[in-house]
Protein backbone atom coordinates (compact mmCIF):
# COMPACT_ATOMS: atom_id res chain seq x y z
CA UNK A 1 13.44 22.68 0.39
CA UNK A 2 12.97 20.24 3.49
CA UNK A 3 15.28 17.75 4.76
CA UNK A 4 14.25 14.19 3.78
CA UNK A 5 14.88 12.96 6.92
CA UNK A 6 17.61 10.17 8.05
CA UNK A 7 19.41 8.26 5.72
CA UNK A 8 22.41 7.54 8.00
CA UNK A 9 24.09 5.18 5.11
CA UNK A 10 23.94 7.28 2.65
CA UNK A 11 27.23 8.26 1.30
CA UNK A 12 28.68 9.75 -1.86
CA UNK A 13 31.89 11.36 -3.16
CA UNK A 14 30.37 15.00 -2.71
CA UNK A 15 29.76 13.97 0.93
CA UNK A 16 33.02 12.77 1.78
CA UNK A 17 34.40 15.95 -0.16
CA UNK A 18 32.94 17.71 2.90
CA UNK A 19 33.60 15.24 5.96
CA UNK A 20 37.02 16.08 4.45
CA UNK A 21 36.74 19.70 4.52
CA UNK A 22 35.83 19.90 8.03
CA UNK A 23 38.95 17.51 9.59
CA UNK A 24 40.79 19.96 7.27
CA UNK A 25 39.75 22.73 9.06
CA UNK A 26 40.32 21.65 12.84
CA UNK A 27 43.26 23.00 13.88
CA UNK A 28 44.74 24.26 17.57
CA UNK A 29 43.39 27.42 18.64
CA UNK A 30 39.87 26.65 16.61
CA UNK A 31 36.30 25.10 17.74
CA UNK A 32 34.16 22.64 16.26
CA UNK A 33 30.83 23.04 17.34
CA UNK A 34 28.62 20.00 16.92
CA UNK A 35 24.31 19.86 18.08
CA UNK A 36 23.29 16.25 19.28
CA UNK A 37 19.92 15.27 18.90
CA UNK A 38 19.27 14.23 14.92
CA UNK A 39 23.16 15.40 13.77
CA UNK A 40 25.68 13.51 16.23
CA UNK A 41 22.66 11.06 17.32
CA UNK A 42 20.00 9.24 16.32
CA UNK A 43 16.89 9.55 17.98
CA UNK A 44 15.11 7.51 16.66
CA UNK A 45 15.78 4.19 18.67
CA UNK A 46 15.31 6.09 21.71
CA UNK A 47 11.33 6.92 20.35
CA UNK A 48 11.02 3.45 18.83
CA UNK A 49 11.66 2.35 23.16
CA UNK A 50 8.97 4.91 24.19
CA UNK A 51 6.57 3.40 22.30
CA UNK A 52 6.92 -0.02 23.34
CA UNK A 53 7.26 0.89 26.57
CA UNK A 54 3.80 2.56 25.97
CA UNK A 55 2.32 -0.53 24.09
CA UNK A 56 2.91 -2.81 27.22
CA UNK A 57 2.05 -0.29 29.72
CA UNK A 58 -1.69 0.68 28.34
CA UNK A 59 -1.68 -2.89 26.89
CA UNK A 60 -1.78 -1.14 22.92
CA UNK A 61 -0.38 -3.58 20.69
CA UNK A 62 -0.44 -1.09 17.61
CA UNK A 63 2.22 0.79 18.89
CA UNK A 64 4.89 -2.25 18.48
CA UNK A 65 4.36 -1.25 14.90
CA UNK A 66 6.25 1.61 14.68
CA UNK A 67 9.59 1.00 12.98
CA UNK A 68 12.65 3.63 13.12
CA UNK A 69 11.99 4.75 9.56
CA UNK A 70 8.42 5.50 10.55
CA UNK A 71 9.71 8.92 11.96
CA UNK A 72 10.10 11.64 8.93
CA UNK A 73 8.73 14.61 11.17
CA UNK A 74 8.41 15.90 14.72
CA UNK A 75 4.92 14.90 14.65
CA UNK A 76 3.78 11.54 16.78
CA UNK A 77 0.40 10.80 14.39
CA UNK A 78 2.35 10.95 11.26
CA UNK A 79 4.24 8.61 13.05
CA UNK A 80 1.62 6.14 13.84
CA UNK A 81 -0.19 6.86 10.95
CA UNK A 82 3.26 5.85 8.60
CA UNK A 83 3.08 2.61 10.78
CA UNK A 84 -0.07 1.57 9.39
CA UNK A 85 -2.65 2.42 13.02
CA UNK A 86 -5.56 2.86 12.26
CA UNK A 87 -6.55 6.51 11.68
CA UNK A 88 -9.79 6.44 14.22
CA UNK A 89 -7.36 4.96 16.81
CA UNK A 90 -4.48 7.80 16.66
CA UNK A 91 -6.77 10.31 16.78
CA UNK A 92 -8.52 9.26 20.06
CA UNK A 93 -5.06 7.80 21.78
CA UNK A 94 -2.41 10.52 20.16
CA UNK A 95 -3.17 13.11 23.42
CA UNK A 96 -1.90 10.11 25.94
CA UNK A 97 1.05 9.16 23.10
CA UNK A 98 2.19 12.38 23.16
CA UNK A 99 2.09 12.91 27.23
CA UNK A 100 4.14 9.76 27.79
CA UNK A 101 6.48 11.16 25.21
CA UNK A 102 7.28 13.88 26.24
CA UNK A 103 7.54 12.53 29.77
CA UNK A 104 10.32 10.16 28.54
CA UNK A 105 11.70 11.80 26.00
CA UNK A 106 13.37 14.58 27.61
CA UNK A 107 14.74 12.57 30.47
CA UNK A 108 18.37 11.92 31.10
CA UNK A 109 17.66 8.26 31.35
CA UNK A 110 16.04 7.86 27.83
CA UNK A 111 18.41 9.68 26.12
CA UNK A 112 21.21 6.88 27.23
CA UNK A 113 18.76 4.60 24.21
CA UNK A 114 19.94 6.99 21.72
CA UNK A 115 22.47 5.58 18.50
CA UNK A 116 25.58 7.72 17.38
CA UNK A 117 25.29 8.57 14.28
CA UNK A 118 27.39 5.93 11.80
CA UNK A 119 30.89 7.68 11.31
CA UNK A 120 30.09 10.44 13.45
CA UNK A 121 32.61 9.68 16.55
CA UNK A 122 35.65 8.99 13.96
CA UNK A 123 34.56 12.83 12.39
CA UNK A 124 34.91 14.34 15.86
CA UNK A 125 37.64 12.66 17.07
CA UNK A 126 39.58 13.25 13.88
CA UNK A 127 38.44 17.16 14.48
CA UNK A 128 39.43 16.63 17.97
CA UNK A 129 43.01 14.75 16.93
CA UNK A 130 43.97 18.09 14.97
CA UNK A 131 44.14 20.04 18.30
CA UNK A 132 40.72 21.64 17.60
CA UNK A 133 38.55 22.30 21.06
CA UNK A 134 35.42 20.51 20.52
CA UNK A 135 32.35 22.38 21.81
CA UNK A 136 29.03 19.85 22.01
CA UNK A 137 26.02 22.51 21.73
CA UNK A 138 22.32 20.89 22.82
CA UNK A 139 18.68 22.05 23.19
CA UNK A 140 19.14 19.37 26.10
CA UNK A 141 18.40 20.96 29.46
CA UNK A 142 20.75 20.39 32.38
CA UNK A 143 18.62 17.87 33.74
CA UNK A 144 19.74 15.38 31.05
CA UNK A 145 23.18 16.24 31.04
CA UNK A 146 24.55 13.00 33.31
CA UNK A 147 22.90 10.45 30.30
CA UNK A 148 23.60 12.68 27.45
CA UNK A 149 27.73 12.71 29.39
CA UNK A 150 27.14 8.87 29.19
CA UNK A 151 26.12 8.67 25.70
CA UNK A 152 29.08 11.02 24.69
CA UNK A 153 31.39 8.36 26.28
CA UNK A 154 29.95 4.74 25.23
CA UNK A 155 29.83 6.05 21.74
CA UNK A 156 33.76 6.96 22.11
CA UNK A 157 32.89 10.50 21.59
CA UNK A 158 35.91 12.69 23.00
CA UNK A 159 34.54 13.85 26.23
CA UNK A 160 36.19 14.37 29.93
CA UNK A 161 38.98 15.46 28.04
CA UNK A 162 41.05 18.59 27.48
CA UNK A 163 39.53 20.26 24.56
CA UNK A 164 35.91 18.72 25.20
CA UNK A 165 32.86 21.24 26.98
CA UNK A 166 29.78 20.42 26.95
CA UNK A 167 26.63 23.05 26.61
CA UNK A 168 23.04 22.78 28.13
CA UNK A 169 20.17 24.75 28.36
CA UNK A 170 19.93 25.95 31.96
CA UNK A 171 16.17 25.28 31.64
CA UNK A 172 14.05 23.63 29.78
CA UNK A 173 11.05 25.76 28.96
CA UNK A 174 14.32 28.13 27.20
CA UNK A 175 13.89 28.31 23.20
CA UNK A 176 17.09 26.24 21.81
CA UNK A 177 17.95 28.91 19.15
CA UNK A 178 18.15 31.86 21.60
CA UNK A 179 20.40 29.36 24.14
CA UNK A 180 22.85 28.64 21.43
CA UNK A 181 22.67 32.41 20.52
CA UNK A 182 23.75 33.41 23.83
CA UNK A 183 26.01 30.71 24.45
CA UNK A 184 28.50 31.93 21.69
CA UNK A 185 29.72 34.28 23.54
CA UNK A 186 30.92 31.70 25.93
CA UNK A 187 32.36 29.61 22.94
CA UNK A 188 34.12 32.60 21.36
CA UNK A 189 36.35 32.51 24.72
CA UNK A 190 37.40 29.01 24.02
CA UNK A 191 38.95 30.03 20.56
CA UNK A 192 38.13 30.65 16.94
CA UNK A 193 35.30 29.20 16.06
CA UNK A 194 35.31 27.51 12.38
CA UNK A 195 32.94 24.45 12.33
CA UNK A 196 29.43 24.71 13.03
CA UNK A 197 26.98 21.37 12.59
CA UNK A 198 23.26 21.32 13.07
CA UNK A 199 19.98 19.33 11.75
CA UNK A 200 18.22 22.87 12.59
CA UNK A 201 17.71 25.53 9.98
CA UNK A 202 17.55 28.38 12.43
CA UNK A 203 20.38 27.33 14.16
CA UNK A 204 22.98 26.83 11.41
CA UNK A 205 21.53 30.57 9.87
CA UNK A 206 21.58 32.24 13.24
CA UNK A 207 25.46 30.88 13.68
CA UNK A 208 26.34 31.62 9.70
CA UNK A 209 25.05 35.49 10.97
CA UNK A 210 26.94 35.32 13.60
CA UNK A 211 30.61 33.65 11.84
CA UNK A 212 30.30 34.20 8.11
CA UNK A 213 33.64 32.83 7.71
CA UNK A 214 32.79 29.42 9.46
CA UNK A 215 31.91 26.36 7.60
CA UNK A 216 28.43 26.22 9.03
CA UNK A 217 26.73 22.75 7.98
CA UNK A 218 23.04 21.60 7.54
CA UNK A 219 22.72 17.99 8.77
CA UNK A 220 19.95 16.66 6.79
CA UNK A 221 18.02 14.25 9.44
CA UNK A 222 14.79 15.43 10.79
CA UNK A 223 14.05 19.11 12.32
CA UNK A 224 11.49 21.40 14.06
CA UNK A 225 7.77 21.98 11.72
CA UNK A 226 9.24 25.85 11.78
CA UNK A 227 9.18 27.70 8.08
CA UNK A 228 13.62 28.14 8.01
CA UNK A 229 15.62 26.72 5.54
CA UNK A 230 18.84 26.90 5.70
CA UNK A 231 20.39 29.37 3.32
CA UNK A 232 21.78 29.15 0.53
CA UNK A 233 25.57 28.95 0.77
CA UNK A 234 25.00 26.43 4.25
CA UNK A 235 26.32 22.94 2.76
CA UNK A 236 23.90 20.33 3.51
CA UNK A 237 25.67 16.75 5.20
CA UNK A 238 23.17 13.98 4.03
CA UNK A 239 25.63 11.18 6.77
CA UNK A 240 28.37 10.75 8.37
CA UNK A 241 28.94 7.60 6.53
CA UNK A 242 31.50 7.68 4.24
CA UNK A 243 31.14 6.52 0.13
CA UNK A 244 33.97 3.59 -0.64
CA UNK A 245 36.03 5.16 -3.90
CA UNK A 246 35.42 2.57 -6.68
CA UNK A 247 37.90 2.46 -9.51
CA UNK A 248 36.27 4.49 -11.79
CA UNK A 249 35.71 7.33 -9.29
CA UNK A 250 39.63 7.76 -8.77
């Protein structure tokens, strides 16, 4: 089954049942391990500024259509095509879309236009309250490590702090999967590790290999066109956002 994408107000009991479980679990001498892009951020306002940025640049009006809930997939014409351009036109301009993208994208700049995630710095500071060392594991290469540090601290994310450590891929033509592979072993030196979160269903099945014991979660944002799906005893995290009890619920 795929991910339906964001839905970053979303809440239910079930859902805080397992915000819960993970505080419960940070502890001193444990890690939290927590991905970025699509689980502790939203991207999405960071592509919805690329393309506007591209719509004044080439002088493309269409491209001020696209919305945040226009993105449901990695892919930049489903993109367009959910905001209503016309078919002909994506086609022929998509190649130069996706150029500029990428250009931007994966800058350290650009990735300063990013959202946190609703709820998502009071989860990790909670984890981080309980003594647990919080480890912040990105497909980001180390060129976009001084905005993604930024980000971390305008969005009152525990960072330059003891228990904090931020991980980057050294370079960025290096498959994210294999990086956060190999960076375990680094991880495993900081403590136990018990919490695992990622929107990436390779990821959160390589690390449930790795530490069966872990709570290893399944963000359910957005993720990579690959065949994975998580497994089956990975708990899927639909937000951060938390349900309000009503009377009947207690």
């Amino acid at each position: 089954m795929r991910a339906r994408g964001y839905a970053p107000f979303e809440s239910s009991m079930a859902n805080n049942a397992l915000l819960d479980d993970i505080v419960a679990r940070a502890a001193p001498g444990m890690v939290a391990v927590f991905d970025l892009d699509g689980c502790l951020f939203d991207t999405r306002p960071r592509q919805v500024r690329i393309f506007r940025e591209l719509a004044a640049l080439k002088g493309w009006p269409q491209l001020c259509a696209v919305r945040e809930d226009h993105f449901v997939d990695w892919s930049l014409r489903t993109t367009m095509t959910n905001a209503g351009i016309d078919a002909a036109w994506v086609a022929e301009h998509e190649p130069v879309v996706r150029a500029y993208w990428e250009r931007t994208f994966f800058s350290s700049l650009y990735v300063t236009y990013d959202h946190a995630m609703p709820g998502a710095p009071e989860l990790v500071r909670a984890v981080w309250e309980r003594g647990a060392q919080v480890v912040y594991l990105t497909g980001r290469d180390v060129s976009m490590a001084p905005g993604t540090e930024a980000a971390l601290r305008a969005f009152g994310y525990p960072y330059n702090a003891v228990r904090t450590t931020l991980l980057v891929k050294p370079r960025f033509d290096m498959d994210d999967t294999l990086f956060k592979d190999q960076a375990l072993e680094h991880i495993a030196s900081l403590g136990t590790t018990n919490i695992y979160l990622d929107n990436e269903p390779a990821n959160v099945n390589m690390f449930k290999t790795r530490h069966p014991d872990a709570l290893v979660v399944f963000v359910e944002t957005d993720h990579s066109p690959r065949a994975d799906e998580p497994a089956a005893v990975i708990p899927w995290l639909r937000s951060f956002w938390r349900a309000v009890p009503t009377a009947g619920s207690l």
